[in-house]
Protein backbone atom coordinates (compact mmCIF):
# COMPACT_ATOMS: atom_id res chain seq x y z
CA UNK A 1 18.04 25.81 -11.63
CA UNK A 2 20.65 23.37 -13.23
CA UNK A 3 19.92 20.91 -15.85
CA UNK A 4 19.90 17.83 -13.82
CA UNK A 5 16.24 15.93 -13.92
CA UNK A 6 14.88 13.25 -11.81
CA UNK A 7 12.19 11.08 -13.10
CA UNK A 8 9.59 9.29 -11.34
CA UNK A 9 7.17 6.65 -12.35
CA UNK A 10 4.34 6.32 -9.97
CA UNK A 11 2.60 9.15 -8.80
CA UNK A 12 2.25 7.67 -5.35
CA UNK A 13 2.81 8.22 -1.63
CA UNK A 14 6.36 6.65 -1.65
CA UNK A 15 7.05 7.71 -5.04
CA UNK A 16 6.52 11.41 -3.96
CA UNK A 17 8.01 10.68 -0.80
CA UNK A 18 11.19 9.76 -2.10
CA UNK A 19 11.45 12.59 -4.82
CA UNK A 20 10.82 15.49 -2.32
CA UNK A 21 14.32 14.58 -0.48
CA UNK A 22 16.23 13.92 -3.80
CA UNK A 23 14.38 16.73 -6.59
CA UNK A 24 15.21 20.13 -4.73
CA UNK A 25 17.09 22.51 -7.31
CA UNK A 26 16.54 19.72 -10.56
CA UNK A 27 13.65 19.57 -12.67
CA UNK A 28 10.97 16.34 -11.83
CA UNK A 29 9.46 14.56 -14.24
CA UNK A 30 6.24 12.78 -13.02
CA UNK A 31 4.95 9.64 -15.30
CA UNK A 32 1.89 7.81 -14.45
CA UNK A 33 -1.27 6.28 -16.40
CA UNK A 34 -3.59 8.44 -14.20
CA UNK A 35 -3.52 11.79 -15.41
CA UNK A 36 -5.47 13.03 -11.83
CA UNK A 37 -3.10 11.98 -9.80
CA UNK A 38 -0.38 13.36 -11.93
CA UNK A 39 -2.17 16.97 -11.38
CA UNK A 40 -2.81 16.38 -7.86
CA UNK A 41 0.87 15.27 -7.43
CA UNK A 42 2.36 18.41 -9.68
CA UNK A 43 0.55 20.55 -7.53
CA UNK A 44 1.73 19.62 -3.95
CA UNK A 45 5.16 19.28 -5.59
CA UNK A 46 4.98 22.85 -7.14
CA UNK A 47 3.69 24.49 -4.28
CA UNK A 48 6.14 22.99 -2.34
CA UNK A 49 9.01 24.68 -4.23
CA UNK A 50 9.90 22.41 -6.95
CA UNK A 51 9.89 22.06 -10.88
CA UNK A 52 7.88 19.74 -12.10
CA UNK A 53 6.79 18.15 -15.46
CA UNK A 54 4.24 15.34 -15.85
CA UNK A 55 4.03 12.71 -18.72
CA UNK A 56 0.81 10.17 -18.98
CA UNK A 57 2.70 7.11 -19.30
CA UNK A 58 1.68 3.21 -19.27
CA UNK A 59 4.29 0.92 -17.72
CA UNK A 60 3.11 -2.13 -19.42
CA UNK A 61 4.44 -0.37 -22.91
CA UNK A 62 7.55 -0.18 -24.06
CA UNK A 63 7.11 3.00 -26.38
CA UNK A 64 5.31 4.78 -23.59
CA UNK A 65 8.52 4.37 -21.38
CA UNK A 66 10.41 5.38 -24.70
CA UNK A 67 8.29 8.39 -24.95
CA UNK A 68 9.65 8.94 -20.95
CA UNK A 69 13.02 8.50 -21.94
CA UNK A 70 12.48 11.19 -24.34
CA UNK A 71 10.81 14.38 -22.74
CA UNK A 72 13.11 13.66 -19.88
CA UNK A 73 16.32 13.88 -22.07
CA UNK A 74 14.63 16.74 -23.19
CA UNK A 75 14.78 18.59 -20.13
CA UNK A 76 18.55 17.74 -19.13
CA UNK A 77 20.98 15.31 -17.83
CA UNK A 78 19.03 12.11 -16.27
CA UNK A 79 20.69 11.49 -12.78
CA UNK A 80 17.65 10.05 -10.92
CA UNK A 81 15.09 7.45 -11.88
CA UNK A 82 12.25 6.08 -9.14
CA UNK A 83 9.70 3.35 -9.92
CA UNK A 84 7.24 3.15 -7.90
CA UNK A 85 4.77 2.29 -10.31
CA UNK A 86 2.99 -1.11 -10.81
CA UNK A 87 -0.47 -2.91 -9.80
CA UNK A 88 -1.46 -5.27 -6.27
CA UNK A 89 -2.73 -8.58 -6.44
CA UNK A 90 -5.65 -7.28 -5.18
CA UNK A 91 -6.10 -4.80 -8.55
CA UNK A 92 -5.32 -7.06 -11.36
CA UNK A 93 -5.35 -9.93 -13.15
CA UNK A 94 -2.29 -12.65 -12.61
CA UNK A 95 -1.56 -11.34 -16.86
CA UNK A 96 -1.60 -7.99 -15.67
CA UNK A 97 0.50 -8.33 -12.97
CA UNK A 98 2.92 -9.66 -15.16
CA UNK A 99 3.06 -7.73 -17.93
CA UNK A 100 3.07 -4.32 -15.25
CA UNK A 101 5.42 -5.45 -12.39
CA UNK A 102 7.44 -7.44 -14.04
CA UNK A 103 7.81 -6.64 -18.09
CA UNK A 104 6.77 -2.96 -17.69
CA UNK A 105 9.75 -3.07 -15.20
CA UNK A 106 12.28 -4.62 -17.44
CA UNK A 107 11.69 -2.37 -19.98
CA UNK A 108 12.40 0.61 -17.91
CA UNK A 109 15.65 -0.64 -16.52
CA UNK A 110 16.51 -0.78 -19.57
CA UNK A 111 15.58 1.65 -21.53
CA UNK A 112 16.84 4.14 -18.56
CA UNK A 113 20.01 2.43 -18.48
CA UNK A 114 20.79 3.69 -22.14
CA UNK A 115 20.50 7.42 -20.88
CA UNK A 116 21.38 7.59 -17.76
CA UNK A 117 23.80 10.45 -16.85
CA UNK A 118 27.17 9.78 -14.73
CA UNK A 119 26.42 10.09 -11.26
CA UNK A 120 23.07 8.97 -11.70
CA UNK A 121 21.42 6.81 -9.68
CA UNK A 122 17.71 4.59 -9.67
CA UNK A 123 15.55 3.01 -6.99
CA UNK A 124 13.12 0.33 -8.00
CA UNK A 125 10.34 -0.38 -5.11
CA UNK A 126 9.96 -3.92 -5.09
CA UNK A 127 8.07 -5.60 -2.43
CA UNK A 128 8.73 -7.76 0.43
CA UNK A 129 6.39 -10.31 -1.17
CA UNK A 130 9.40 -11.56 -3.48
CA UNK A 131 11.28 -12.65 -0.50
CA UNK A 132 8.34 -14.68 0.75
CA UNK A 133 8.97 -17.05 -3.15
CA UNK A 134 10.83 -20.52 -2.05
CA UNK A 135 14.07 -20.50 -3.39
CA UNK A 136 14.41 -21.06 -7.07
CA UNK A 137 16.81 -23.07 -9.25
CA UNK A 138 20.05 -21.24 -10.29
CA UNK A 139 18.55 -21.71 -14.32
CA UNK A 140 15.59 -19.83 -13.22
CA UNK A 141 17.25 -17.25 -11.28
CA UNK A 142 19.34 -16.97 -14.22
CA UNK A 143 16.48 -16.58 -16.97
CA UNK A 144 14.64 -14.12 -14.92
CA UNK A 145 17.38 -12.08 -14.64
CA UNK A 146 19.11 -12.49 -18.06
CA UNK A 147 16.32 -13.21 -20.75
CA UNK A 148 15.88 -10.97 -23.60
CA UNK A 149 12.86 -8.51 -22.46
CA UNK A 150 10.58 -8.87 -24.63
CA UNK A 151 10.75 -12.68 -23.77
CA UNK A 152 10.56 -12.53 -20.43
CA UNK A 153 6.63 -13.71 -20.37
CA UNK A 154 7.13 -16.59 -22.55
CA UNK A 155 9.72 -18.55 -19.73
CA UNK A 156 7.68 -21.41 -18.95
CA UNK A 157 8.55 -20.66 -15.36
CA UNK A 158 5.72 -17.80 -15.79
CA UNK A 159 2.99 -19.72 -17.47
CA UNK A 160 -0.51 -20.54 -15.85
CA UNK A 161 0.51 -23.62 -14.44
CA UNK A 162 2.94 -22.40 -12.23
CA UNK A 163 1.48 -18.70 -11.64
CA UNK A 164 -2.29 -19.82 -10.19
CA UNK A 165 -3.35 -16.37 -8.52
CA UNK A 166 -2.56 -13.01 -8.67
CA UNK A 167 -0.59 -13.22 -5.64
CA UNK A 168 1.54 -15.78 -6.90
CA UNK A 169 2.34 -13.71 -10.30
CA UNK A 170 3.08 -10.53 -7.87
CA UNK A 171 5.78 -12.45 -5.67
CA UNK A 172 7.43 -13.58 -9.12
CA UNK A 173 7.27 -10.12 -10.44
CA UNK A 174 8.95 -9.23 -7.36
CA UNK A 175 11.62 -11.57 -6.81
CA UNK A 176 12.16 -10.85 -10.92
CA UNK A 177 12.42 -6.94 -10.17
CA UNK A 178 15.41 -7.68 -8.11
CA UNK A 179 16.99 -9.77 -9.89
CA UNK A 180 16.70 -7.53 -12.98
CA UNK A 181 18.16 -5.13 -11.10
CA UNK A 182 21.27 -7.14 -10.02
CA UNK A 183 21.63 -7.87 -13.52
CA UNK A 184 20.77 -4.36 -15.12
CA UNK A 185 23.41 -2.97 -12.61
CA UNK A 186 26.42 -4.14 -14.85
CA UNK A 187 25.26 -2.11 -17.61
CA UNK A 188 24.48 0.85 -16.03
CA UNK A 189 27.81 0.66 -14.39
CA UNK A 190 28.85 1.03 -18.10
CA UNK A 191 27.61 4.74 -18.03
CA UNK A 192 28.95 5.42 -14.33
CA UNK A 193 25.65 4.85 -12.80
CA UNK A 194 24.16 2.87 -10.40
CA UNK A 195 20.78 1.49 -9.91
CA UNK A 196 19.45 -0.64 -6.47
CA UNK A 197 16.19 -2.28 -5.38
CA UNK A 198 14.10 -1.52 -2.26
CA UNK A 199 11.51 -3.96 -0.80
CA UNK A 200 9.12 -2.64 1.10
CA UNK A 201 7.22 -4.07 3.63
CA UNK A 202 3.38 -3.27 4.67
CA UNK A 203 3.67 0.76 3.98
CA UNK A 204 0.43 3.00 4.69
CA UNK A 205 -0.42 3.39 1.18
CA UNK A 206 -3.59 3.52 -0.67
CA UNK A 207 -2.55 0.93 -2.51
CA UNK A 208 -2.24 -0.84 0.84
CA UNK A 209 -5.48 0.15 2.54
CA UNK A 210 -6.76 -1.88 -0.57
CA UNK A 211 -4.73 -4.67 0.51
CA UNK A 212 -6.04 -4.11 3.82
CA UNK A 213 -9.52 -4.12 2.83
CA UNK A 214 -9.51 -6.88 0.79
CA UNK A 215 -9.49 -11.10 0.90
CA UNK A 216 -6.06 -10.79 3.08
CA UNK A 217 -6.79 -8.32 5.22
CA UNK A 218 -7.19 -10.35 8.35
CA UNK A 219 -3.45 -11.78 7.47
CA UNK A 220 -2.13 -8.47 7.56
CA UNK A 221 -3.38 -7.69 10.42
CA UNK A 222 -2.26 -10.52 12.39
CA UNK A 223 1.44 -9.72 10.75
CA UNK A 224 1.85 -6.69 12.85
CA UNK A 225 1.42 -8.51 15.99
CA UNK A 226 4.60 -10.41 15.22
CA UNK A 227 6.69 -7.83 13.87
CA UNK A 228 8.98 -5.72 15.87
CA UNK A 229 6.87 -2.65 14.86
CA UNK A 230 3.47 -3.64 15.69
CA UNK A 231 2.50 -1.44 12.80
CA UNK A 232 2.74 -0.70 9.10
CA UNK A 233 5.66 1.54 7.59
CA UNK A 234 5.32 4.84 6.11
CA UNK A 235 6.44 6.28 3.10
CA UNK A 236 9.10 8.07 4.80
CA UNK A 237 10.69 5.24 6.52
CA UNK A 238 11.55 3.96 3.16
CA UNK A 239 12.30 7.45 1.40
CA UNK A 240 15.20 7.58 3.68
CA UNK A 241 16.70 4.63 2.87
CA UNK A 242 16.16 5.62 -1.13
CA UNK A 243 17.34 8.69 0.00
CA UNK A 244 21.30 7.53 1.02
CA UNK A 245 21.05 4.85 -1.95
CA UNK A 246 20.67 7.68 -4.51
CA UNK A 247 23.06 10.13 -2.54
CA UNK A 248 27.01 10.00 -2.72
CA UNK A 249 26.58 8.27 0.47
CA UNK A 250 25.60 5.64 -1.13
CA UNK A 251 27.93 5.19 -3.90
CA UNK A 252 29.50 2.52 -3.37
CA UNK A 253 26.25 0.43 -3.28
CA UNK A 254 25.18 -0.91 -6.29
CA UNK A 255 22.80 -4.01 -7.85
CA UNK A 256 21.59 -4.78 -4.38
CA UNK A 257 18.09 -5.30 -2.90
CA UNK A 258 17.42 -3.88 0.64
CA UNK A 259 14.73 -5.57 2.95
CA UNK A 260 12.47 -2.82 4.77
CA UNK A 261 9.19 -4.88 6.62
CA UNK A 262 9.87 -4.55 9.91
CA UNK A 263 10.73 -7.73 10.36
CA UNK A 264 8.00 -10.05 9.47
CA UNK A 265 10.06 -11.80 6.19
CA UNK A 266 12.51 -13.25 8.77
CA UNK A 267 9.12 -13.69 11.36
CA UNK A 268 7.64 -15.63 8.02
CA UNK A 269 11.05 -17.93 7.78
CA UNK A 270 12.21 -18.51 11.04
CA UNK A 271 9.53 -17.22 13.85
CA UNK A 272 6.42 -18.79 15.50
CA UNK A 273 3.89 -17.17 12.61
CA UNK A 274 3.02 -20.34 11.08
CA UNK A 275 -0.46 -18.70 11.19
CA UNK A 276 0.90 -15.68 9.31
CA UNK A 277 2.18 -18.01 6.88
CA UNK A 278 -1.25 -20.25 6.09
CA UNK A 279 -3.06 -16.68 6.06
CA UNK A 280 -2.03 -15.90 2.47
CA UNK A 281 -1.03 -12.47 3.87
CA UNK A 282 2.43 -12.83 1.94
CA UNK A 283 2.35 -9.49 0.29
């Protein structure tokens, strides 16, 4: 065993997907605010073959992901970080979303980008729904990606009167995620490490069968007619792609965001699914 460690935050289907192709022969750290499915996950993982570590940990604070920082550095060089951690529309409130996706977010780029080892290498899973946000202004692309951290939820581009719905507060959390990322990227390039953004379409999730189940459900469903897929993703099909990005393959890629939804975001532009559109199925 060397003293390399991957850390993941999320104990979820892609999460775990993602760590099983990058974790063999490091130690895994596992963070998540549910301490069941960090047990459940440990124990696939371990019986699997790997070494694994878990960590309760709450993404919306910045000393819990401090407290991650630490026990990881405790158990050896950082060279891989995956979030796949966060909340739907369909679980919280438009605050919540916010101060999850989007601050809890932040403060892990950063925070991680202080440690990470040379080499290393992070994946943030984003969400297709941040591609389906109009265009903004260059000053708001810019104070998304640039302001302080903890003043990120005080831009008065993220106030009630522009973020009516949880939806709405999950695309800008989104679209923020990636831009964070672009601009995280210099600094982590600082410590010879690289960090990159995947958004995810409709993936077979449980988190998604909520989606599925919920107010937008019919939307969905109607979304996989148009796309070239005619179905939802699976984990896999994005842990491959996370895969390369945190390999050497993929080492000359960093700061960029990488589409993976079967189409439908450039269906939602550019095709004939102005019903998809008027659905509200814009996850």
């Amino acid at each position: 065993m060397n003293n390399e460690v991957i850390v993941l935050f999320g104990a979820g289907s892609i999460g775990e997907a993602i760590v099983r192709r990058v974790s063999a022969g490091r130690k895994l750290l596992l963070a998540d605010y549910n301490e069941n499915k960090l047990t459940e996950m440990k124990q696939h993982l371990t019986e699997a073959g790997f070494v694994v570590e878990t960590i309760k940990a709450d993404l919306s604070s910045r000393e819990s992901i401090k407290e991650v920082v630490a026990k990881a550095q405790s158990l050896g060089d950082i060279m891989g970080l995956v979030n796949a951690a966060g909340v739907s529309p369909s679980q919280a409130s438009p605050e919540q979303v916010l101060r999850v996706n989007l601050y809890g977010t932040s403060v892990l780029l950063e925070e991680f980008g202080k440690v990470m080892a040379p080499g290393g290498a992070g994946i943030v899973i984003s969400s297709q729904s941040g591609h389906r946000l109009p265009a903004l202004s260059l000053e708001d692309n810019h104070a998304l990606a640039m302001t302080p951290t903890e003043e990120l939820l005080n831009l008065s581009i993220l106030q009630p009167d522009v973020i009516k719905d949880s939806l709405v507060a999950y695309q800008y959390a989104k679209r923020t995620n990636v831009l964070r990322v672009a601009a995280e990227s210099v600094k982590w390039q600082k410590r010879g490490a690289r960090i990159n953004a995947i958004s995810p379409g409709i993936i077979m999730t449980p988190l998604a069968i909520d989606e599925l189940n919920g107010p937008r459900g019919a939307g969905y469903k109607q979304m996989f007619d148009s796309m070239v897929t005619k179905r939802p993703g699976t984990p896999d099909e994005i842990a491959n792609l996370a895969e390369l990005l945190m390999d050497r393959r993929g080492a000359f890629i960093t700061g960029s965001d990488f589409l993976a939804d079967g189409g439908i975001t450039a269906q939602y532009w550019y095709g004939n699914v102005s019903e998809v559109r008027n659905s509200g199925a814009q996850k």
